[in-house]
Protein backbone atom coordinates (compact mmCIF):
# COMPACT_ATOMS: atom_id res chain seq x y z
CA UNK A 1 -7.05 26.00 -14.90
CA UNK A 2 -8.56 23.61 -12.22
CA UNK A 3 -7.68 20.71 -14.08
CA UNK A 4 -3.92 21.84 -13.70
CA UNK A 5 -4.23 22.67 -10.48
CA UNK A 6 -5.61 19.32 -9.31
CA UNK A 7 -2.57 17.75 -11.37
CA UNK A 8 0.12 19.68 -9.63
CA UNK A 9 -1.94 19.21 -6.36
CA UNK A 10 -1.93 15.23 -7.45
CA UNK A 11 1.90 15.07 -8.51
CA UNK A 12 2.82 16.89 -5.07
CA UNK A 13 0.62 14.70 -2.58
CA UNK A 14 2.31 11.60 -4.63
CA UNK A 15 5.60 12.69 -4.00
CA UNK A 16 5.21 13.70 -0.68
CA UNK A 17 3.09 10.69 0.41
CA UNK A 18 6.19 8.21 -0.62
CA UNK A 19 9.06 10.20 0.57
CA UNK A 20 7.85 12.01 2.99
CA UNK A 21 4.77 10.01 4.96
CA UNK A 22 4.87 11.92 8.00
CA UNK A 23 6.05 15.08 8.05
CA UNK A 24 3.79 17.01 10.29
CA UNK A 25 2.41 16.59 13.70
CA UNK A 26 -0.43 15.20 15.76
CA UNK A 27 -3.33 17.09 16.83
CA UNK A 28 -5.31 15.48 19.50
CA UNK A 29 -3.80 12.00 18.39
CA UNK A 30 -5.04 12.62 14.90
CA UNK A 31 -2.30 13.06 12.31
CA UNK A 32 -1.77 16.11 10.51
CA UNK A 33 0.74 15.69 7.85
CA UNK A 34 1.60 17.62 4.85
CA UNK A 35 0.58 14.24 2.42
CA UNK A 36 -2.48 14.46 3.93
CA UNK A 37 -2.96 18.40 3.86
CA UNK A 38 -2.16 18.25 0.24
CA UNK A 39 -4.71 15.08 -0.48
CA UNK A 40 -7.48 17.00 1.54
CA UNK A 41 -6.91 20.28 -0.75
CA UNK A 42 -6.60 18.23 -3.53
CA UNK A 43 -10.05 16.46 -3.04
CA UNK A 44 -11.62 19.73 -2.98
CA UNK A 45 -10.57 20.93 -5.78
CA UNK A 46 -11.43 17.98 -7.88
CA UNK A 47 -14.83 18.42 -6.37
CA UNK A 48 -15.20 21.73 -7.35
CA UNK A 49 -15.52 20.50 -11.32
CA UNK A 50 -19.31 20.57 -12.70
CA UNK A 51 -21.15 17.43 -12.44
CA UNK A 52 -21.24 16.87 -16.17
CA UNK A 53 -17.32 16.53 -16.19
CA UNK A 54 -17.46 13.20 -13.89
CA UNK A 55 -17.03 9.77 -16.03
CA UNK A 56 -16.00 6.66 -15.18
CA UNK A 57 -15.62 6.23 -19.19
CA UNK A 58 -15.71 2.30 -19.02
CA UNK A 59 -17.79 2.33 -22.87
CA UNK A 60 -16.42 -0.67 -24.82
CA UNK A 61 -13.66 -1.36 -21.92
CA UNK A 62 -12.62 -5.03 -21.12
CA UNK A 63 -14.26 -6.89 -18.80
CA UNK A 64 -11.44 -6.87 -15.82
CA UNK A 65 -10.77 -3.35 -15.86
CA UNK A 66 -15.11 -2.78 -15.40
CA UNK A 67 -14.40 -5.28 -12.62
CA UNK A 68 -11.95 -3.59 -10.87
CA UNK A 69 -13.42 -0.04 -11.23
CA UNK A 70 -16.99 -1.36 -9.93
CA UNK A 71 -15.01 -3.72 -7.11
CA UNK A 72 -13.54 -0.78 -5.94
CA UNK A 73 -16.48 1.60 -5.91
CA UNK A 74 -18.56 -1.61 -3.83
CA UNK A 75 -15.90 -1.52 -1.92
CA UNK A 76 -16.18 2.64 -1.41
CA UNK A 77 -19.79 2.46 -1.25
CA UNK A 78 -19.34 -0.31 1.54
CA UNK A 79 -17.31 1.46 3.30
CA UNK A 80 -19.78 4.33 3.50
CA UNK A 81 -22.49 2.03 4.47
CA UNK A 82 -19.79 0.81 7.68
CA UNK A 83 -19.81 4.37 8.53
CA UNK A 84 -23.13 4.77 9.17
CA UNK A 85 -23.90 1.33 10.78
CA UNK A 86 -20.74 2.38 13.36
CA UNK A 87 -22.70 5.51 14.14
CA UNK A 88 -25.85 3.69 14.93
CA UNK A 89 -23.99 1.52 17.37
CA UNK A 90 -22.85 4.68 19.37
CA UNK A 91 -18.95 3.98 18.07
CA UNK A 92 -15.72 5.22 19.84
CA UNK A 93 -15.36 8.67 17.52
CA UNK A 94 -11.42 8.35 17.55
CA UNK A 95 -11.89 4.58 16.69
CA UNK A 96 -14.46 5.31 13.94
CA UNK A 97 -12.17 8.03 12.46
CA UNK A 98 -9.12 6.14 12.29
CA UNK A 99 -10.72 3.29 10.69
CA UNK A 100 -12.61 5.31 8.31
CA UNK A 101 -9.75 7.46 6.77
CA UNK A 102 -7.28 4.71 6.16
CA UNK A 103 -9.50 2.05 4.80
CA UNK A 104 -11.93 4.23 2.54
CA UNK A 105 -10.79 7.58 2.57
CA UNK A 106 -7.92 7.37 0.08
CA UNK A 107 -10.21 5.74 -2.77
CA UNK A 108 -11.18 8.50 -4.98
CA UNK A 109 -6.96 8.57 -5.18
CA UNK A 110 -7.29 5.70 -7.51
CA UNK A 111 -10.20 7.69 -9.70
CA UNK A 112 -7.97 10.66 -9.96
CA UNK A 113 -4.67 9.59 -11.15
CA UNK A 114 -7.13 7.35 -13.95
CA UNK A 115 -8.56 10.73 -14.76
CA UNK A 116 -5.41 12.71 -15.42
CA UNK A 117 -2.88 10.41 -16.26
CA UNK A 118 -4.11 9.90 -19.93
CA UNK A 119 -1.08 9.19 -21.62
CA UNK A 120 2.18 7.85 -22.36
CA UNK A 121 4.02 11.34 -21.49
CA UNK A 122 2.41 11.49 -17.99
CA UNK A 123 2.85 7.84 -17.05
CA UNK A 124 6.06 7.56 -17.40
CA UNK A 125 6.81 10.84 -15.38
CA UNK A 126 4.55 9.05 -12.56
CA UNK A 127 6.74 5.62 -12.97
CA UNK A 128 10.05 7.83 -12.67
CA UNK A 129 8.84 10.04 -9.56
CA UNK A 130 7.87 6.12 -7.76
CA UNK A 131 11.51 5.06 -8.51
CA UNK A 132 12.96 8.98 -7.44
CA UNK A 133 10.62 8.21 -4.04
CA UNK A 134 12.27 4.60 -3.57
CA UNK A 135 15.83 6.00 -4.18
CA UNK A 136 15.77 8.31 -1.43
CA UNK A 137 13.29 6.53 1.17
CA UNK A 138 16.22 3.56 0.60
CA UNK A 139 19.14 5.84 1.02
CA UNK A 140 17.52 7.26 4.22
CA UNK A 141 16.78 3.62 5.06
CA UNK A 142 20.46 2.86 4.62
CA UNK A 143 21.72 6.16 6.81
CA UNK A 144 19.36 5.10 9.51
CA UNK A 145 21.38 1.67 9.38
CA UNK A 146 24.88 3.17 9.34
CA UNK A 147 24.37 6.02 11.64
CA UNK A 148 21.44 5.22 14.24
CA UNK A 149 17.84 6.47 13.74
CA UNK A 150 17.83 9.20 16.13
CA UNK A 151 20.84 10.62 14.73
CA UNK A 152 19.72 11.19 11.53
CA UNK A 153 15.78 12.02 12.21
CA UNK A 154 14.48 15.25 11.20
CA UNK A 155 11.05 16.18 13.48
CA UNK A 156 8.42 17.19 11.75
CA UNK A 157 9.96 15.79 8.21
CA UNK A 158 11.60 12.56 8.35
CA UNK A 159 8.94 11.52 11.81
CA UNK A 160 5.98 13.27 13.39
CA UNK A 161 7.38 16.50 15.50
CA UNK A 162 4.83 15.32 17.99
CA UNK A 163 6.35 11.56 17.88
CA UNK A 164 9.76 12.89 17.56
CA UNK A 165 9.84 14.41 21.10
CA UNK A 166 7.98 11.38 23.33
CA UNK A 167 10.33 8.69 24.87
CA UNK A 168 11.94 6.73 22.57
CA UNK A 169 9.75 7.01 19.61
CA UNK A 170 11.05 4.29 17.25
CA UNK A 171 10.29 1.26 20.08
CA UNK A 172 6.93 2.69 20.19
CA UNK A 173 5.70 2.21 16.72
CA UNK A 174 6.40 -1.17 17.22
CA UNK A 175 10.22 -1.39 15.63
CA UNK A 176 12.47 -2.85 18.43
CA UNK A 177 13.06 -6.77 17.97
CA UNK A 178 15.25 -9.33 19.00
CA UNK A 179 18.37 -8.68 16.89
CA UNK A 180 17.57 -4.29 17.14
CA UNK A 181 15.46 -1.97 15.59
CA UNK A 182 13.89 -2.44 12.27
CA UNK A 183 14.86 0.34 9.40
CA UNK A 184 12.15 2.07 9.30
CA UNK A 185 13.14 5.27 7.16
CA UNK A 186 10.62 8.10 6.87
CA UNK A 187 7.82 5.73 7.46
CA UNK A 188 8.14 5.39 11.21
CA UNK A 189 7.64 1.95 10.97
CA UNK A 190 9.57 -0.88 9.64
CA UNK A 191 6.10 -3.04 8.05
CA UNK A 192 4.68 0.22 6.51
CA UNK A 193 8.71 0.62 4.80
CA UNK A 194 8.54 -2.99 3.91
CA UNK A 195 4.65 -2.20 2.44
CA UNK A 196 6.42 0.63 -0.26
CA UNK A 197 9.15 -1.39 -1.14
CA UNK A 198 6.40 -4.20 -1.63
CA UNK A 199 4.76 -2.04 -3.99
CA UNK A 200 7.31 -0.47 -6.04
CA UNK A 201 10.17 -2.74 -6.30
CA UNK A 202 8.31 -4.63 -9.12
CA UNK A 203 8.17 -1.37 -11.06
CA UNK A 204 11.79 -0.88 -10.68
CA UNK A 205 12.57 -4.34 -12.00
CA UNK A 206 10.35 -3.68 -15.22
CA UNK A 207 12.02 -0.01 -16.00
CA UNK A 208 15.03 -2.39 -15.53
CA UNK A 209 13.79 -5.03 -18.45
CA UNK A 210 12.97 -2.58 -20.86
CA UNK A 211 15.96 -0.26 -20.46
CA UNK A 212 19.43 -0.33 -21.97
CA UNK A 213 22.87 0.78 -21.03
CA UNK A 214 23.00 2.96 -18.26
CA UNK A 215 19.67 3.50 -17.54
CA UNK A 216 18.96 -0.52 -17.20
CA UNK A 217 22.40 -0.61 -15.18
CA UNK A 218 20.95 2.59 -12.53
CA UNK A 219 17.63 0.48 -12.32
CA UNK A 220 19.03 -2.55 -11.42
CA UNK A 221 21.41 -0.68 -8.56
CA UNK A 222 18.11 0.58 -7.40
CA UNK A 223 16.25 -2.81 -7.58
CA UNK A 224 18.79 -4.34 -5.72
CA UNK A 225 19.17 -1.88 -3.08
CA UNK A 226 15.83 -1.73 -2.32
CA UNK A 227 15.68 -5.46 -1.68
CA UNK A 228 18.67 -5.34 0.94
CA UNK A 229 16.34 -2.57 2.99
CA UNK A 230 13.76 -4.90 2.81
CA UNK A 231 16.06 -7.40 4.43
CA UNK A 232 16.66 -4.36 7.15
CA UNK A 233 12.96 -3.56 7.65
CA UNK A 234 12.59 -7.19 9.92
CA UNK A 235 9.21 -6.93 8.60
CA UNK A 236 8.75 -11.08 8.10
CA UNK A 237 5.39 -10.09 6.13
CA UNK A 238 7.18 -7.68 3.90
CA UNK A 239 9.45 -10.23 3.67
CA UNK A 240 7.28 -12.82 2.33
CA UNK A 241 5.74 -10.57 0.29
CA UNK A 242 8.70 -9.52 -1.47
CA UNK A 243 9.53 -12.64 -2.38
CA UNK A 244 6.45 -13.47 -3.96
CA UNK A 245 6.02 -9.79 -5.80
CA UNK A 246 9.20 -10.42 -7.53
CA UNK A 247 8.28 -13.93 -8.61
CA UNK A 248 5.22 -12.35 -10.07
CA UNK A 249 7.01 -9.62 -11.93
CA UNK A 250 8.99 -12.26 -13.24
CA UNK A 251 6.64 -14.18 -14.75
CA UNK A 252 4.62 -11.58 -15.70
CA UNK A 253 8.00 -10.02 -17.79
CA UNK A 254 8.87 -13.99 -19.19
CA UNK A 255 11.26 -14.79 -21.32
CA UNK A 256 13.16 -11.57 -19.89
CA UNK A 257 15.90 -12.63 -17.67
CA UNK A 258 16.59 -9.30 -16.21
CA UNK A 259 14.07 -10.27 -13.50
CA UNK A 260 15.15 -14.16 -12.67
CA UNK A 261 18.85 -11.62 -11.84
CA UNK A 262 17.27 -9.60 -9.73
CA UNK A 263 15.16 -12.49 -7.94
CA UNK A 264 18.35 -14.32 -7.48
CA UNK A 265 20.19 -10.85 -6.39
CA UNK A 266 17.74 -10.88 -3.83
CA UNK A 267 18.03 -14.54 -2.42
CA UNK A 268 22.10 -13.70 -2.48
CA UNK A 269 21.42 -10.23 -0.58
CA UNK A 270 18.76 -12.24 1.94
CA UNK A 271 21.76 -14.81 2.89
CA UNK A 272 24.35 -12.76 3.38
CA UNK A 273 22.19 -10.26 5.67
CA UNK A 274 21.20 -13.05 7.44
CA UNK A 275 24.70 -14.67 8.25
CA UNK A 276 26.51 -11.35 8.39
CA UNK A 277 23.95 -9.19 10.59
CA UNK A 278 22.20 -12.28 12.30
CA UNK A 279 18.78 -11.15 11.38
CA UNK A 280 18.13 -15.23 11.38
CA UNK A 281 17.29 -14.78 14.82
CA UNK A 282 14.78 -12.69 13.73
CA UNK A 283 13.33 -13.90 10.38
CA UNK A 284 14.01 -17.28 10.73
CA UNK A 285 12.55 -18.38 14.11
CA UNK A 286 9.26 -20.44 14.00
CA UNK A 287 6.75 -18.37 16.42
CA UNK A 288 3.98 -20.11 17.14
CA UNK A 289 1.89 -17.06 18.10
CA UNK A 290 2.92 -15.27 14.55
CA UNK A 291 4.04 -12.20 16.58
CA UNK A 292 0.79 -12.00 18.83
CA UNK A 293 -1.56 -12.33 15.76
CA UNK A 294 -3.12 -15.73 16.58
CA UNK A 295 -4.26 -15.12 20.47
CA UNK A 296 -5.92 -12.12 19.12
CA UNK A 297 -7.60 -14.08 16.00
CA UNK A 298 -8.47 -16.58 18.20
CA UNK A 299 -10.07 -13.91 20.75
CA UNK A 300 -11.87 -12.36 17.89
CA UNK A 301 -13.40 -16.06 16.80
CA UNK A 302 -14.52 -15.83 20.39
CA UNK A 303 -16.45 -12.97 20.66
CA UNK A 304 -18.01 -13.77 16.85
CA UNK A 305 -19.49 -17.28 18.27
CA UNK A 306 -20.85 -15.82 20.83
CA UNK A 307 -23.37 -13.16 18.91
CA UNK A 308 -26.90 -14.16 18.69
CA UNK A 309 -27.64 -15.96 15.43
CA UNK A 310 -29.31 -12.78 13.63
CA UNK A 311 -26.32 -10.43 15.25
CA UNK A 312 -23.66 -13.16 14.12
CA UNK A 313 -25.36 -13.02 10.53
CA UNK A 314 -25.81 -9.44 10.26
CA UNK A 315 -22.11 -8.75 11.46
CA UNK A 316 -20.09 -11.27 8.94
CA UNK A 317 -22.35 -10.29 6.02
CA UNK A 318 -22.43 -6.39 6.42
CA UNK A 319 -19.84 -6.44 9.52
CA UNK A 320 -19.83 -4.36 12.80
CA UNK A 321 -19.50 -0.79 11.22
CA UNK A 322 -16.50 1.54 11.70
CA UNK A 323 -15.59 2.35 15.13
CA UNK A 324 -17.70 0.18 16.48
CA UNK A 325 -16.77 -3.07 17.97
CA UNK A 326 -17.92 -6.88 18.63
CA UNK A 327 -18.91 -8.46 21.68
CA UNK A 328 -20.12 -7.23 25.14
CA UNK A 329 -19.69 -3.51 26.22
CA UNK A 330 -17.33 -4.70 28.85
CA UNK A 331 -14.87 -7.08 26.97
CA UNK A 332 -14.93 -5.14 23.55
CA UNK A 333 -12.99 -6.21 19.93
CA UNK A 334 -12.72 -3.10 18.07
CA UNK A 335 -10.04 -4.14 15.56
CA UNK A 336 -7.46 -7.02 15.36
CA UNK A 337 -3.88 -7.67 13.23
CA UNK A 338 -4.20 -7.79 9.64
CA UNK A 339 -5.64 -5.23 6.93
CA UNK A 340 -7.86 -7.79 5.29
CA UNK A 341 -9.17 -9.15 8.89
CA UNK A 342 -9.69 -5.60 9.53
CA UNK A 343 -12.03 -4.89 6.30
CA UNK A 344 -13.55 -8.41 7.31
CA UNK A 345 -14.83 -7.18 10.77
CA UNK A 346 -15.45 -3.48 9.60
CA UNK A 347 -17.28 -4.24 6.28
CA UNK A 348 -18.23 -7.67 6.64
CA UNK A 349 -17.76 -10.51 3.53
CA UNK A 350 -19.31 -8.07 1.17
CA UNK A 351 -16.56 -5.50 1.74
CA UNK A 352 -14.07 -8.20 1.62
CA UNK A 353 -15.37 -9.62 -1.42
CA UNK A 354 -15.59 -6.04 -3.16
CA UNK A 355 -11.81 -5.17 -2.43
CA UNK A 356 -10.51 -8.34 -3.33
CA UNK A 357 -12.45 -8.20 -6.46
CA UNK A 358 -11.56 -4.70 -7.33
CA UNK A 359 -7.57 -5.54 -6.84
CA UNK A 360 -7.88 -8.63 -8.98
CA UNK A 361 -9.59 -6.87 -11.62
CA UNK A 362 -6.88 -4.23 -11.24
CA UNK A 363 -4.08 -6.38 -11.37
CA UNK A 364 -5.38 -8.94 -13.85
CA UNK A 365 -6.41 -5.84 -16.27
CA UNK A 366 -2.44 -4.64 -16.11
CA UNK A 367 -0.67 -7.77 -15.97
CA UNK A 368 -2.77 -9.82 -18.34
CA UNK A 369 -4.41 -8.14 -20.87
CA UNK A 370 -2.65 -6.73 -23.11
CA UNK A 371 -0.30 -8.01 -26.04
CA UNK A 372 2.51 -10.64 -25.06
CA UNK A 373 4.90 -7.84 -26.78
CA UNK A 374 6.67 -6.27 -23.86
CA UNK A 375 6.28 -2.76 -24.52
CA UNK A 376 7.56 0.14 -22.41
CA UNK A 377 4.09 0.84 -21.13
CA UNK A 378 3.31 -3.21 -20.60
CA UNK A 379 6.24 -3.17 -18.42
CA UNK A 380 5.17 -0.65 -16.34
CA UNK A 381 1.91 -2.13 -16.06
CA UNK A 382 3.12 -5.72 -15.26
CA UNK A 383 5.57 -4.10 -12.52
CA UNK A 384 2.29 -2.16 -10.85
CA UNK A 385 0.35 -4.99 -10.98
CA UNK A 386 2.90 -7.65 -9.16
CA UNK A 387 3.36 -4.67 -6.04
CA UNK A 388 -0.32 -4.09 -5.69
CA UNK A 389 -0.45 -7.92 -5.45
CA UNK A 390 2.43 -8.37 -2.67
CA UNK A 391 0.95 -5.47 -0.96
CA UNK A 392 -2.14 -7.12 -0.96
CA UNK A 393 -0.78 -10.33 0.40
CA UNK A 394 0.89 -8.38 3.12
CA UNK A 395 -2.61 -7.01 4.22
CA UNK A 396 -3.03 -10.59 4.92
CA UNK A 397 -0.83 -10.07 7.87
CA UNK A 398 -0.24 -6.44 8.89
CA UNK A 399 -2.56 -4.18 9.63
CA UNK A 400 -0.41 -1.49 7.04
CA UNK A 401 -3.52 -0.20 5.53
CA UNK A 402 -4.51 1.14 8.52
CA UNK A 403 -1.90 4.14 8.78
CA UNK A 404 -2.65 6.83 5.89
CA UNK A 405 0.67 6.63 3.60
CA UNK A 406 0.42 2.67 2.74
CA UNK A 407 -3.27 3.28 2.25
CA UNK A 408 -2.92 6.06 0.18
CA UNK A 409 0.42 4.86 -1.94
CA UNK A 410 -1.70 1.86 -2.56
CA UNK A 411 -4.41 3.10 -4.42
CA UNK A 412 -2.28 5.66 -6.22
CA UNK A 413 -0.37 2.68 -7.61
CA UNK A 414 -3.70 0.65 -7.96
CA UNK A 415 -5.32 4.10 -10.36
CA UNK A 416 -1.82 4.07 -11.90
CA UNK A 417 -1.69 0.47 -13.41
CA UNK A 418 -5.23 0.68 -14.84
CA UNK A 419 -3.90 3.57 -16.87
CA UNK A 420 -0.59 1.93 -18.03
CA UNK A 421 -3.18 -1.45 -19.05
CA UNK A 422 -5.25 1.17 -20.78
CA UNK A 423 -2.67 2.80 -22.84
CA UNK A 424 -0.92 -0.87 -23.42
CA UNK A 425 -3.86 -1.96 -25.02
CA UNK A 426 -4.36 1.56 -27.23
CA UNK A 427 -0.84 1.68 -28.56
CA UNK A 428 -0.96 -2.24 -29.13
CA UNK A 429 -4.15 -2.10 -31.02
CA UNK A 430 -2.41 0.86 -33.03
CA UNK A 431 0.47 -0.97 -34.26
């Protein structure tokens, strides 16, 4: 009975963490969202199973899929350790909650979908909810293009209630540029938008390869019109990232041309935007600050060279601990732009070093190793392993993995394409 419970519980905070990121409110500044409510109750009852019933099952498993399950519990365990070095140094407790939660906190997501998504049946309901979660998020997307954000915002559903009643909430998380505000959809923020349609675009583009008739023709439309509100999002790291996820997927899914279609679809979408909305402006203009990134990389270098030898050591290698911040009390760096910079100052190389081992093992497990047969559950696999790689390469940029619903989707895809590898590889050794 708990078993089905924690399934239900898993299926809901899944659906609910894509469509609907931040339905809720803030309490004291913290979020409280339903996503979030459901993950929490959902954590507790997984913990509530006898000790005996825990396995990480990795007996006679290949050697990338061990390395991203241990990369990614370093990487946990890490993250722990920053916890407690943040509370020796007397951290900020807002700052060392907010970077605790995003960056660690949505792990063990990853653990449980492997754990109860076990077989062919149950991953492809997961694949289908992603692509129900990207049709509407896009559509939503689209209304908030054709009819104005504010008109179409729901508080407490589509945005925070608590954001949804401060001054103009949409400039304030960041969204008004040049040419107008990014779409943002139910995301509140046009990079996180551009993060989930990083991640599960590819997936959409491999149900597209392996389907037939209608079904290949609906994922297509849905491929295609997630790409044009990435276009809308203005996100220039989504952007990139995009780009670069559906070249993966591609190759990943060669000889199929399904995906070169979609790729080009995508390149014709991106021009016309461009000329007919004047998003150039935007997108195309050469910024030598990248957006206010490198003054504060370059601020952050700063503060690094001027530790003490043993403190500079200490805080690259194991780095300054959540919450907790480098340089003097009075001119303080507590975080900077870019998720990986972020795990880099937070967790030092070593955390770095775990996460980027644990995605590679993750991705090169589902995109790699299995049969060169393109199966319906290679596919899937190949399209979850070229979005966890864009999204990565976003974090390279954007701080998205600090806000709960990219962190969260992201390891839910990342558990979800170990499982479609691991059932490749048992239904290929089969036939």
């Amino acid at each position: 009975m708990n078993g089905r419970i924690t399934y239900v519980l898993m299926c809901a905070s899944i659906l609910t963490s894509m469509v609907l990121p931040r339905s809720g409110t803030k309490i004291g500044g913290m979020p409280v969202t339903v996503p979030i409510i459901l993950y929490l109750t959902l954590l507790f009852f997984w913990a509530c199973r006898p000790l005996s019933q825990i396995k990480l099952d990795l007996r006679r498993k290949s050697v990338f899929e061990q390395l991203g399950i241990y990369g990614t519990l370093c990487y946990l365990v890490l993250g722990l350790l920053g916890v407690c070095i943040g509370l020796l140094r007397g951290p900020n407790f807002f700052h060392l909650f907010s970077h605790t939660a995003p960056l660690v906190g949505f792990v063990p997501a990853l653990f449980l979908v492997r754990e109860h998504v076990r077989d062919v049946r149950a991953l492809r309901f997961m694949a289908r909810m992603i692509v129900v979660s990207l049709v509407l998020v896009c559509l939503y997307g689209i209304s908030q293009r054709i009819f104005g954000q504010a008109r179409v915002m729901v508080p407490g559903v589509t945005i925070s209630y608590a954001d949804a009643f401060s001054p103009d909430p949409f400039a304030l998380k960041s969204n008004l540029t040049a040419v107008g505000l990014k779409v943002m959809s139910t995301f509140q923020n046009g990079n996180l938008f551009g993060n989930f349609l990083v991640l599960s675009v590819p997936l959409a583009i491999a149900l597209a390869t392996i389907s037939r008739g209608w079904s290949r023709l609906m994922y297509l439309i849905v491929s295609v019109l997630a790409l044009a509100n990435l276009m809308l999002t203005l996100s220039r790291g989504a952007i990139v990232a995009g780009m670069l996820s559906t070249l993966v997927v591609a190759w990943l899914l060669r000889p199929a041309k399904v995906p070169l279609c979609v790729a080009a679809c995508f390149v014709a979408i991106g021009g016309a935007l461009l000329y007919g909305l004047q998003l150039g402006e935007r997108l195309l203009t050469f910024d030598l600050t990248a957006g206010g990134r490198v003054p504060m990389w370059t601020e952050l270098a700063r503060k690094y060279s001027e530790l003490s030898p043993g403190s500079f050591a200490f805080t690259f290698i194991a780095g300054s601990g959540m919450g907790a911040a480098v340089g003097t009390p009075s001119e303080p760096v507590v975080g900077t732009e870019g998720s990986l910079l972020m795990i880099l100052l937070k967790m030092g190389v070593l955390g770095l070093l775990a996460f980027l081992t644990g995605v590679y093992g993750i991705a090169r497990f589902a995109g790699w190793e299995h049969s060169p047969s393109l199966t319906p559950e290679s596919a899937i696999a190949r399209g979850l392993a070229a979005g966890l790689i864009g999204a990565a390469i976003q974090f390279g940029v954007d701080s998205v993995m600090l806000l709960p619903p990219t962190a969260m989707n992201f390891w839910i895809v990342g558990g979800l394409a170990l499982t479609a590898g691991s059932i490749a590889r048992r239904r290929t050794a089969r036939a």
